[in-house]
N, C-alpha and C. Protein backbone atom coordinates (compact mmCIF):
# COMPACT_ATOMS: atom_id res chain seq x y z
N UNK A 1 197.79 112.78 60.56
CA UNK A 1 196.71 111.95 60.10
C UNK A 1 195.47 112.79 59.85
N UNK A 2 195.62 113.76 60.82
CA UNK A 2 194.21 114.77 60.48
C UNK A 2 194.08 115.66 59.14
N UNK A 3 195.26 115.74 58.78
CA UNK A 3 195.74 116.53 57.77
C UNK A 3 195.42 115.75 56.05
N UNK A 4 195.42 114.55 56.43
CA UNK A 4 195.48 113.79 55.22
C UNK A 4 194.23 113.81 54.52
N UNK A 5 193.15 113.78 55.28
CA UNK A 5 191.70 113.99 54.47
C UNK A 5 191.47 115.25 54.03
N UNK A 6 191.86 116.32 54.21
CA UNK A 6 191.84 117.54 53.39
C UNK A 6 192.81 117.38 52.27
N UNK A 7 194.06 116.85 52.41
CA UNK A 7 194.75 117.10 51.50
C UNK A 7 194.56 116.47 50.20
N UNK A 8 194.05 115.13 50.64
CA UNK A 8 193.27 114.14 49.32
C UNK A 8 192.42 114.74 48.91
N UNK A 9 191.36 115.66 49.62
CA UNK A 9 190.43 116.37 48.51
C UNK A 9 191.10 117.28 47.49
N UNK A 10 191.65 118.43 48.18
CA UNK A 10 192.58 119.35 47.68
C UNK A 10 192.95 118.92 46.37
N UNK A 11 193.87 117.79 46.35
CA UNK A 11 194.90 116.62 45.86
C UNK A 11 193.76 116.38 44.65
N UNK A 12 192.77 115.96 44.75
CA UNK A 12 191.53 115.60 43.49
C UNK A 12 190.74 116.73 43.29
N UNK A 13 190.35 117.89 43.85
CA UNK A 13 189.86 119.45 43.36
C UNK A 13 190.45 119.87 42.55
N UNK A 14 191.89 120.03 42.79
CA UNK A 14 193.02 120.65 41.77
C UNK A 14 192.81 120.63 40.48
N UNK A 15 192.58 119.02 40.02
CA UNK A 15 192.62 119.17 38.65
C UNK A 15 190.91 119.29 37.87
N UNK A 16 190.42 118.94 38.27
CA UNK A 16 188.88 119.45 38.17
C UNK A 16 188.56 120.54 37.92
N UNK A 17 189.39 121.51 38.98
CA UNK A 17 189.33 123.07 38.38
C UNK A 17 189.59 122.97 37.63
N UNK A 18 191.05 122.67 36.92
CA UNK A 18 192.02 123.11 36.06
C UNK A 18 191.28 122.77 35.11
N UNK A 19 190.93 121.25 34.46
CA UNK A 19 189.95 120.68 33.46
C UNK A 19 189.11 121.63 33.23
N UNK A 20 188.01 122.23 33.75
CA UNK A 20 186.90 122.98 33.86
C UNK A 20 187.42 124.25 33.35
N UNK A 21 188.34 124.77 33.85
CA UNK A 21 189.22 126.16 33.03
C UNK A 21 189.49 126.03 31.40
N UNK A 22 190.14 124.84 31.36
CA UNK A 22 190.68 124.50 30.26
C UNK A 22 189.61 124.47 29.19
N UNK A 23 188.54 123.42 29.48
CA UNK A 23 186.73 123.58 28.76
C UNK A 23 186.29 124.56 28.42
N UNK A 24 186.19 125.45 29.39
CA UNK A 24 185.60 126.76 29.23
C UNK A 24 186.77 127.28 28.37
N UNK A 25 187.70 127.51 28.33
CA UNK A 25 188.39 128.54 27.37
C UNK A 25 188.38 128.06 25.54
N UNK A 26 188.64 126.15 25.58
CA UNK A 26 188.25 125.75 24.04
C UNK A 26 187.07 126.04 23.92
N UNK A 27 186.12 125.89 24.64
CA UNK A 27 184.57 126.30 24.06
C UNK A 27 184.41 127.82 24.14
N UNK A 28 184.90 129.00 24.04
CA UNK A 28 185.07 129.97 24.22
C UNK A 28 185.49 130.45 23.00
N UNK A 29 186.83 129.76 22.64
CA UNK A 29 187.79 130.27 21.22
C UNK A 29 186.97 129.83 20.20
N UNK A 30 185.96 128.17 20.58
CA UNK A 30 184.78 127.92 19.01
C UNK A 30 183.75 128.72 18.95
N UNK A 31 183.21 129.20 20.16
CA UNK A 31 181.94 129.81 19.92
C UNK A 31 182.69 131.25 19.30
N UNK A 32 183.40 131.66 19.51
CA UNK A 32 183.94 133.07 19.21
C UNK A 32 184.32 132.62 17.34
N UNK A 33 185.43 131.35 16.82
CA UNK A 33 185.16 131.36 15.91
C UNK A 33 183.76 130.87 14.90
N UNK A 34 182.68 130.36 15.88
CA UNK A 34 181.66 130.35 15.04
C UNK A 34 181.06 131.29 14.67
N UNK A 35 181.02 132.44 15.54
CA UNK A 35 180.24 133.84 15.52
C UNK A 35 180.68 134.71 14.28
N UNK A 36 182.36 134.44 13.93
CA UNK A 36 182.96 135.00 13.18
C UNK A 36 183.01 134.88 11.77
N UNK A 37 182.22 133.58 11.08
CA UNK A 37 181.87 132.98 10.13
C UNK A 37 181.64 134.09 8.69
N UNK A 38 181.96 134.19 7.57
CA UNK A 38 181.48 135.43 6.91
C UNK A 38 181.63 134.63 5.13
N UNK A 39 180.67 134.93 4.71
CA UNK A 39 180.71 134.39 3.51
C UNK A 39 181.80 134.24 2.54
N UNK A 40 182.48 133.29 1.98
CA UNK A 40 183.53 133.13 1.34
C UNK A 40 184.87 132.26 2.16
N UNK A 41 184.40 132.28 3.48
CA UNK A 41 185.66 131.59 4.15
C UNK A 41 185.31 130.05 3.87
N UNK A 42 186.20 128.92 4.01
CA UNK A 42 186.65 127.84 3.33
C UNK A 42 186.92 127.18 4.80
N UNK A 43 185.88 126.11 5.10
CA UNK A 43 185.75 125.15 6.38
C UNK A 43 186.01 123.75 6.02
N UNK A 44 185.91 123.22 7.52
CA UNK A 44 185.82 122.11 7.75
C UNK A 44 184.47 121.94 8.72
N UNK A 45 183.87 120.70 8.64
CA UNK A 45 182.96 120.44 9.51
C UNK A 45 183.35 119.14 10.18
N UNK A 46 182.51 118.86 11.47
CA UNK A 46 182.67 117.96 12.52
C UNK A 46 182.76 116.70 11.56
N UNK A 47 181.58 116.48 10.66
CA UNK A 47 182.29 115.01 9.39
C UNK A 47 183.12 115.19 8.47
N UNK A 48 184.20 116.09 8.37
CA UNK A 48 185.33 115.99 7.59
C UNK A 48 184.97 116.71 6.31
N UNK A 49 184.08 117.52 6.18
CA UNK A 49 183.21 117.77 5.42
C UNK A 49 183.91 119.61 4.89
N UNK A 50 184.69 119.47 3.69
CA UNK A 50 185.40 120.82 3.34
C UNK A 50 184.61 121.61 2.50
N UNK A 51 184.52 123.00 2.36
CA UNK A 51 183.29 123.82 2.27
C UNK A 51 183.35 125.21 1.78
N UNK A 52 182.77 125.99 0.72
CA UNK A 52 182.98 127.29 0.98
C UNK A 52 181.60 128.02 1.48
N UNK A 53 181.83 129.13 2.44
CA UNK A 53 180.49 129.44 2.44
C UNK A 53 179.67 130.22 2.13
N UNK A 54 178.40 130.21 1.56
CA UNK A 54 177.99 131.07 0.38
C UNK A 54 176.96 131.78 1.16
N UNK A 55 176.29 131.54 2.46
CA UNK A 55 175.38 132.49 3.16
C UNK A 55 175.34 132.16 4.14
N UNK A 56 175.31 133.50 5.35
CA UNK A 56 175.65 132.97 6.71
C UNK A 56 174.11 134.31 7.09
N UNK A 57 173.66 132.92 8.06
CA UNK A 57 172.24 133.12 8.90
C UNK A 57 172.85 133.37 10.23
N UNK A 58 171.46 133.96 11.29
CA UNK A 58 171.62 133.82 12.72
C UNK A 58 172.13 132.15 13.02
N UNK A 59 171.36 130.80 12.67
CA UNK A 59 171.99 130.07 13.46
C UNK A 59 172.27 128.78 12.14
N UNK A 60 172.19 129.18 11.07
CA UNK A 60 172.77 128.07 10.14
C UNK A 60 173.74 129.03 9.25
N UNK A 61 174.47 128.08 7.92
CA UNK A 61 174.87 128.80 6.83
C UNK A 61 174.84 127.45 5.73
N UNK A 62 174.86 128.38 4.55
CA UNK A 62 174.60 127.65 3.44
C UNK A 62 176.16 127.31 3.42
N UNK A 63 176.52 125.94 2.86
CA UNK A 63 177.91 125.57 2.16
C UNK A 63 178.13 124.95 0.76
N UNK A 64 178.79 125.49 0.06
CA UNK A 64 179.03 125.38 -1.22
C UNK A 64 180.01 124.21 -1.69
N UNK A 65 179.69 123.25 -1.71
CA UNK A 65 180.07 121.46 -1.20
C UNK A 65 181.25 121.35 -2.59
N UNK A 66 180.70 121.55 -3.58
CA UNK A 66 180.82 121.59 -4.91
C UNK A 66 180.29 122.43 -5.86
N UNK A 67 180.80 122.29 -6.89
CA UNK A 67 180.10 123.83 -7.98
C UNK A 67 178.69 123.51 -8.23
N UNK A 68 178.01 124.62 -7.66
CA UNK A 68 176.57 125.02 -7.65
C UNK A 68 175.41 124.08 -6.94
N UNK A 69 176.04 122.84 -6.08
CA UNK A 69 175.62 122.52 -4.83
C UNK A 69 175.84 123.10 -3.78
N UNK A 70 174.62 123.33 -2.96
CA UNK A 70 174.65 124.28 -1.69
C UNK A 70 173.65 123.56 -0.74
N UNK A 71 174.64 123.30 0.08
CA UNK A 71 173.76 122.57 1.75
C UNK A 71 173.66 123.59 2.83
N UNK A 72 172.36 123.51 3.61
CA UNK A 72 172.40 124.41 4.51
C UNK A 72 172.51 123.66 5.72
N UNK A 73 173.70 124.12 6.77
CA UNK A 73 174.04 123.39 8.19
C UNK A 73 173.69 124.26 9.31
N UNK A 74 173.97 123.94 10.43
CA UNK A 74 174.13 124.71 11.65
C UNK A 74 175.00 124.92 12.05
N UNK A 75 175.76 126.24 12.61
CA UNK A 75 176.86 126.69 12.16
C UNK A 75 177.71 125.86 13.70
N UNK A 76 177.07 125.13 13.96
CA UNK A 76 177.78 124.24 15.51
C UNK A 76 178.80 123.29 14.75
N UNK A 77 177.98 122.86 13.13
CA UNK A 77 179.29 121.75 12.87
C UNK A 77 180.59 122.30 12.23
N UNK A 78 180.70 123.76 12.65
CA UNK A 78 182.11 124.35 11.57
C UNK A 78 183.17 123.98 12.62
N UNK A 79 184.18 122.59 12.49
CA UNK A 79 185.42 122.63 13.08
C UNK A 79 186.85 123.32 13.23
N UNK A 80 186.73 123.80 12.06
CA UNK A 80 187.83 125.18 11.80
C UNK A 80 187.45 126.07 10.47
N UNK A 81 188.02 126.92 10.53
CA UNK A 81 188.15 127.75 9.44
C UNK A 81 189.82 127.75 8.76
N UNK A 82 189.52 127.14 7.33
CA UNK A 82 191.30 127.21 6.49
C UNK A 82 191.75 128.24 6.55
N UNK A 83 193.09 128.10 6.52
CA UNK A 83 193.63 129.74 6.43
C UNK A 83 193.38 130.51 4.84
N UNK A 84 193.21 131.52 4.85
CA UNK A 84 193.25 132.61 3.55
C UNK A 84 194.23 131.98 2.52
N UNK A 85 193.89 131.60 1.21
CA UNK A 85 194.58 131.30 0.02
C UNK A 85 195.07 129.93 0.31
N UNK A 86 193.76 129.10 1.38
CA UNK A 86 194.34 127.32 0.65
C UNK A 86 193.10 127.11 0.16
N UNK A 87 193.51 127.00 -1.12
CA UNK A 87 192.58 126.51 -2.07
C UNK A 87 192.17 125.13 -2.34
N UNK A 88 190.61 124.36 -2.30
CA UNK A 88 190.68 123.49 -2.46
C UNK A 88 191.51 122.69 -3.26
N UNK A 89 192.08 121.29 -3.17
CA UNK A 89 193.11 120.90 -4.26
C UNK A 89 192.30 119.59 -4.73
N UNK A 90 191.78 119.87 -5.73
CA UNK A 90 191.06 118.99 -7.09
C UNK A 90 191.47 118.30 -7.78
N UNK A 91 193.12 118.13 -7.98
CA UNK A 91 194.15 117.36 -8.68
C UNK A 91 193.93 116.16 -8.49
N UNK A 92 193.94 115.96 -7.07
CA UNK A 92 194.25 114.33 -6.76
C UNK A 92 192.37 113.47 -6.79
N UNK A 93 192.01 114.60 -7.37
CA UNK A 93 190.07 114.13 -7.68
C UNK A 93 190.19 113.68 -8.91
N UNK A 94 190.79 114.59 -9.46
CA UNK A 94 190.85 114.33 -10.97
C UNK A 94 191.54 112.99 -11.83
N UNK A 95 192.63 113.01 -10.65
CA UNK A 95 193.70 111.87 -10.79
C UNK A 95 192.83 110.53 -10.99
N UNK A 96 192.35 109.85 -10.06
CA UNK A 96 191.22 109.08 -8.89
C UNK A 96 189.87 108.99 -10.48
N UNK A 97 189.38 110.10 -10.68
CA UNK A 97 188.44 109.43 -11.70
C UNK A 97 188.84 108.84 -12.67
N UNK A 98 190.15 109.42 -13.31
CA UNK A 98 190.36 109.14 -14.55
C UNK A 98 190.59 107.49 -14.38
N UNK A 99 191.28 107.30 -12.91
CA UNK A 99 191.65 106.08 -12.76
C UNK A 99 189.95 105.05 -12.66
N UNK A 100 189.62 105.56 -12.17
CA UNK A 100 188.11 104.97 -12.21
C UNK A 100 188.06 104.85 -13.38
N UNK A 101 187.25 105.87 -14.06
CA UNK A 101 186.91 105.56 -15.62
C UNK A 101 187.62 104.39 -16.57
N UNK A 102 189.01 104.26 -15.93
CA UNK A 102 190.17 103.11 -17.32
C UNK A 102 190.24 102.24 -16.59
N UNK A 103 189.11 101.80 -15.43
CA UNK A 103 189.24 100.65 -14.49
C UNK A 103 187.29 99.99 -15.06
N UNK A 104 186.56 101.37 -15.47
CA UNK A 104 184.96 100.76 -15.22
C UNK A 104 185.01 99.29 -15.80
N UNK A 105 185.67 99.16 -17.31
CA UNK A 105 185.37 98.07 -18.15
C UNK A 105 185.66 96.53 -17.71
N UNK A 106 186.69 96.84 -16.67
CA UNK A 106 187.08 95.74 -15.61
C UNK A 106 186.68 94.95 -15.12
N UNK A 107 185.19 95.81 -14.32
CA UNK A 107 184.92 95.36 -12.96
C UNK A 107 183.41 94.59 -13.89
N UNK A 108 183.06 94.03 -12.78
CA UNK A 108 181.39 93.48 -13.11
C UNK A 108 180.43 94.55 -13.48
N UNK A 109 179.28 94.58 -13.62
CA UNK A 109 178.60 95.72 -14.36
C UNK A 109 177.24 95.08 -13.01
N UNK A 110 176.84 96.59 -12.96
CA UNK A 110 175.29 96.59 -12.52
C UNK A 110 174.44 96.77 -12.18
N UNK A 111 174.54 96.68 -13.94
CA UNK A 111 173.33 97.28 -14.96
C UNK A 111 172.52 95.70 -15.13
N UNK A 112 171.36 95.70 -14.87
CA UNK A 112 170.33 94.77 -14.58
C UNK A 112 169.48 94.75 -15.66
N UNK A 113 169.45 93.90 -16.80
CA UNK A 113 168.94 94.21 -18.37
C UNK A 113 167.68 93.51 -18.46
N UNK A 114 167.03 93.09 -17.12
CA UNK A 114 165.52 92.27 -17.22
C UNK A 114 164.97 93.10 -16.14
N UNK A 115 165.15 93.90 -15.61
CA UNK A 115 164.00 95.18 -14.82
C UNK A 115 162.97 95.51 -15.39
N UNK A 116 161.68 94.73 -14.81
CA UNK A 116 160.61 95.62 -15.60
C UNK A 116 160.29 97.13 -15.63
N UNK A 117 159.48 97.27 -16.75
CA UNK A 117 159.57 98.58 -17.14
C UNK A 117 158.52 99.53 -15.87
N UNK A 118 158.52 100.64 -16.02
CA UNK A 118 157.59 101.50 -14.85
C UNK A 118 156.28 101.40 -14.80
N UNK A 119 155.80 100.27 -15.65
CA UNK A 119 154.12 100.32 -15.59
C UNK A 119 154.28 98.68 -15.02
N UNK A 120 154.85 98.28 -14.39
CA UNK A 120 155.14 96.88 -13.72
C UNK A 120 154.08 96.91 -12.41
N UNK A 121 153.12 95.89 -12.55
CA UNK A 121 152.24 95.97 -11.25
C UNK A 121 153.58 95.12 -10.02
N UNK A 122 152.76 95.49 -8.64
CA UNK A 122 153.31 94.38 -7.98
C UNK A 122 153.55 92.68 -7.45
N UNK A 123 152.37 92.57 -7.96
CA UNK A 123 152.24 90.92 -8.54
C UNK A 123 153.33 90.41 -9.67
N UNK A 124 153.75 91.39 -10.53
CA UNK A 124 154.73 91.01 -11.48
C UNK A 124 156.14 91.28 -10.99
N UNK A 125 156.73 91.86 -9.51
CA UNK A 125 157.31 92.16 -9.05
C UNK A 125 158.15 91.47 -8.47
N UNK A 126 157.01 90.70 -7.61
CA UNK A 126 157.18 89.40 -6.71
C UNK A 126 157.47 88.25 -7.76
N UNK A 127 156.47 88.22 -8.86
CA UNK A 127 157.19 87.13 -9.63
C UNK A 127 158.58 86.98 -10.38
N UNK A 128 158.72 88.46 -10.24
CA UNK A 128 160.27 88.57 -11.39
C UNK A 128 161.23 88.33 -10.38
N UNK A 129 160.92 88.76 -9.32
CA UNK A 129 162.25 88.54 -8.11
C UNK A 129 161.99 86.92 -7.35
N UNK A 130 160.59 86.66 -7.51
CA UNK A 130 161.17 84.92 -7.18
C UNK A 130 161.74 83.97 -8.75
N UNK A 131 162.27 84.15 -9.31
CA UNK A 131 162.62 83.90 -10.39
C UNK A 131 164.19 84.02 -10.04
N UNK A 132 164.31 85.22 -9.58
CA UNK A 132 165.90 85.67 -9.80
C UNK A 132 166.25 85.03 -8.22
């Protein structure tokens, strides 16, 4: 019976360490691949967010989102780095608009053809929208 209250701690220490080992070593392998970051490698970020990267700072880098858009992040949200030669795949983008485009004439439109023009005071504002 004397034995049993050490062993229940023991029994719940165990894995606490182990957890705490385990933490420290994934946060170990990201900070090591964040450090490693070098212009041209092809990410992911914490929002799903795929990337090439066009300039790498002490604690941000620029990402190249799309052709000749460039966002600058902090290099905490890079979730992985792609492997060498996967190239973004644009096909199924391309696919997707075209389908858009032979769908626009379809849908409702809106385009709003009584918007006053840019010299509209706000008195005429309020009146056009209690109207509508």
């Amino acid at each position: 019976m004397d034995l049993l209250f050490p062993l229940l701690i023991v029994a719940l220490l165990v894995p606490l360490f182990l957890n705490a080992r385990r933490q420290k070593k994934v946060l170990a392998k990201t900070t090591e691949m964040q450090e490693s970051l070098k212009v041209g490698d092809e990410i992911v970020t914490t929002a799903g967010l795929y990337a090439r990267i066009v300039l790498v700072e002490d604690d941000t880098i620029d990402l190249e989102i799309a052709d000749g858009i460039i966002t600058t992040w902090s290099r905490a949200v890079v979730r992985e780095v792609l492997p060498d030669g996967s190239e973004f795949d644009d096909t199924d983008f391309e696919t997707d608009t075209a389908n858009l485009e032979s769908n626009a004439s379809s849908g409702p439109s809106l385009n709003k053809t009584d918007v006053g023009g840019p010299d509209e005071t706000v008195e005429q504002t309020s009146k056009r929208l209690e109207k509508e």
